[in-house]
Protein backbone atom coordinates (compact mmCIF):
# COMPACT_ATOMS: atom_id res chain seq x y z
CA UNK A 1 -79.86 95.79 65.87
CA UNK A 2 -80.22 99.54 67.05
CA UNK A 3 -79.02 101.51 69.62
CA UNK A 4 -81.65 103.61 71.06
CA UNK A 5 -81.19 105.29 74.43
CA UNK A 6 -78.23 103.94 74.63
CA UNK A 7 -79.23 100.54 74.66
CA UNK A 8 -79.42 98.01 72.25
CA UNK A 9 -82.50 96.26 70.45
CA UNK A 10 -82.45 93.19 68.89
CA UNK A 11 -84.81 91.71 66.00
CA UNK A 12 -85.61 91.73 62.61
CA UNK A 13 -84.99 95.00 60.50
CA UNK A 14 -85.49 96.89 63.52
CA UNK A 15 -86.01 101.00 62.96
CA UNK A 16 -84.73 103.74 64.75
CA UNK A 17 -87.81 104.31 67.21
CA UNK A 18 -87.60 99.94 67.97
CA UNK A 19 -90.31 99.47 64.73
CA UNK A 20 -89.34 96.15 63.44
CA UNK A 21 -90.44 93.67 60.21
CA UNK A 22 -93.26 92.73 62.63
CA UNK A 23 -94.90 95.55 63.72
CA UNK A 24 -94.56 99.27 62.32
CA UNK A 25 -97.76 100.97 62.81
CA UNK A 26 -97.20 104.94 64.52
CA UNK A 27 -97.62 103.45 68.01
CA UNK A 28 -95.00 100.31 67.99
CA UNK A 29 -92.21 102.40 69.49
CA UNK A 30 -91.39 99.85 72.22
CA UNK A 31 -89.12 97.29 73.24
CA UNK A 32 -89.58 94.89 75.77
CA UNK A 33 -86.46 92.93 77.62
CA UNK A 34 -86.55 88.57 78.12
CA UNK A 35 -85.19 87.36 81.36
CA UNK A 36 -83.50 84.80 79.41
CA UNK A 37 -81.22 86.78 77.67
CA UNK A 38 -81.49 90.25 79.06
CA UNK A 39 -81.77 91.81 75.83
CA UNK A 40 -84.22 94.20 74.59
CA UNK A 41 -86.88 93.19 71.58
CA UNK A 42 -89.27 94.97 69.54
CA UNK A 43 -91.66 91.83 69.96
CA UNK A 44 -91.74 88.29 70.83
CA UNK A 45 -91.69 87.39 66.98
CA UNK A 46 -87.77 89.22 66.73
CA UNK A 47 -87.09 87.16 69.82
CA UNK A 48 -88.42 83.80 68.10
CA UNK A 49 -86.42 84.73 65.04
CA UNK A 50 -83.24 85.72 66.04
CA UNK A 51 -82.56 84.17 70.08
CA UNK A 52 -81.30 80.74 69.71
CA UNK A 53 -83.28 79.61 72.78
CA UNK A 54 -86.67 79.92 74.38
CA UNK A 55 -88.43 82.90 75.28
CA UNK A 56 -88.70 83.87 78.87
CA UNK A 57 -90.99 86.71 79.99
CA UNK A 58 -90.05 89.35 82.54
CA UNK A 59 -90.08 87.56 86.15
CA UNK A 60 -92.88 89.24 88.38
CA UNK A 61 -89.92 88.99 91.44
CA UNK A 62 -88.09 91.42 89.24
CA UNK A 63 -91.04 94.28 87.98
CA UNK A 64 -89.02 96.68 90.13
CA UNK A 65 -86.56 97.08 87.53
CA UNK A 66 -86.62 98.41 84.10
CA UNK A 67 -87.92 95.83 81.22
CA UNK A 68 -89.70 98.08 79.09
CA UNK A 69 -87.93 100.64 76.47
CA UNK A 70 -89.41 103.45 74.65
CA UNK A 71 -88.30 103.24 71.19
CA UNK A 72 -88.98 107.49 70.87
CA UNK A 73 -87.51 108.42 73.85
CA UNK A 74 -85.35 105.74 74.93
CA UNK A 75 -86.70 105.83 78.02
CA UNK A 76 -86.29 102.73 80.62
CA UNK A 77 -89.56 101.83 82.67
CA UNK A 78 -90.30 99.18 85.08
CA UNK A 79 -93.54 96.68 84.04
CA UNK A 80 -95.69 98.25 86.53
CA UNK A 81 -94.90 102.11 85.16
CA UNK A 82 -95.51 100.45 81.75
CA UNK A 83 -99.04 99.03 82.88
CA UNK A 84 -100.28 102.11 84.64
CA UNK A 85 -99.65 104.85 82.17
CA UNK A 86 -102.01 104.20 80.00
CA UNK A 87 -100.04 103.38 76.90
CA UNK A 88 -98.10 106.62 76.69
CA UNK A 89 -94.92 107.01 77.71
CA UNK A 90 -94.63 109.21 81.34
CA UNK A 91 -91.63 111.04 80.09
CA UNK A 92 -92.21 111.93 76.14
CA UNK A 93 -96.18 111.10 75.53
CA UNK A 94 -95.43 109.06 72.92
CA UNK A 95 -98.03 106.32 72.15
CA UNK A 96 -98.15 103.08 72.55
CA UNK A 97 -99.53 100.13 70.48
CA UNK A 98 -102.83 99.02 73.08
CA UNK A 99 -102.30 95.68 70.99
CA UNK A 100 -99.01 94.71 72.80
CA UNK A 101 -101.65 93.78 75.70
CA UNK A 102 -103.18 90.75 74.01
CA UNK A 103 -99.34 89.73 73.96
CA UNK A 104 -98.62 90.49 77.50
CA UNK A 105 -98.07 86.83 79.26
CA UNK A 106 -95.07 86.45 76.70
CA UNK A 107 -93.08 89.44 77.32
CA UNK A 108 -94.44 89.62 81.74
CA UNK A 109 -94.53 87.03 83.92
CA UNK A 110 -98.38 86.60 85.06
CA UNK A 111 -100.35 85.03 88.12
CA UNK A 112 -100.74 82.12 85.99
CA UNK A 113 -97.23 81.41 85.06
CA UNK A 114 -96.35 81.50 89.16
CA UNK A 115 -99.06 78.76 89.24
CA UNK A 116 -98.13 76.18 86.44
CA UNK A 117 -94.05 75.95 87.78
């Protein structure tokens, strides 16, 4: 675990910018929360590893609210402030890892998910 704007991330040997055994490149310095547990992970592999129950992305009914953590800054932002800036955070310019995209249906809920429930 570490704290970083004052909230707490979960996973495996996570750093002090949300880096974890998974992904450490320069640009993995975010976090994103589950609806499942409302806890904040580096990636989905630190929530496989360490949640004792099944990942569940980030509820499209809830995008309003902040899911998203920037391991630099520690700053909160909703999925759709995520999405549009253009991986950068809006209030540090940090970068972000464009890879977390091919990820994206297991940390946000998508059209798709709406569909097969």
């Amino acid at each position: 675990m570490q704290s970083i704007g004052g909230q707490t991330v979960h996973g495996v040997d996570v750093g002090p910018e949300t880096r974890c055994a998974h992904y450490h490149t320069d640009r993995d310095v975010v976090a994103f929360k589950f609806a499942c547990c409302e806890r904040y992970y580096p990636c989905f592999r630190c929530h496989e590893e360490r949640a004792s129950h099944e990942a569940v992305p980030w509820p499209r009914a809830r995008f309003d609210e902040p899911s998203v953590l920037c391991g630099t800054c520690g700053t909160e932002l909703t999925v759709p402030e995520y999405l549009e800036a253009d991986y950068t955070c809006p209030a540090c310019d940090a970068a972000f890892n464009p890879g977390c995209a091919k990820h994206a249906e297991l940390y946000f809920e998508t059209a798709a998910d709406r569909e097969a429930r």
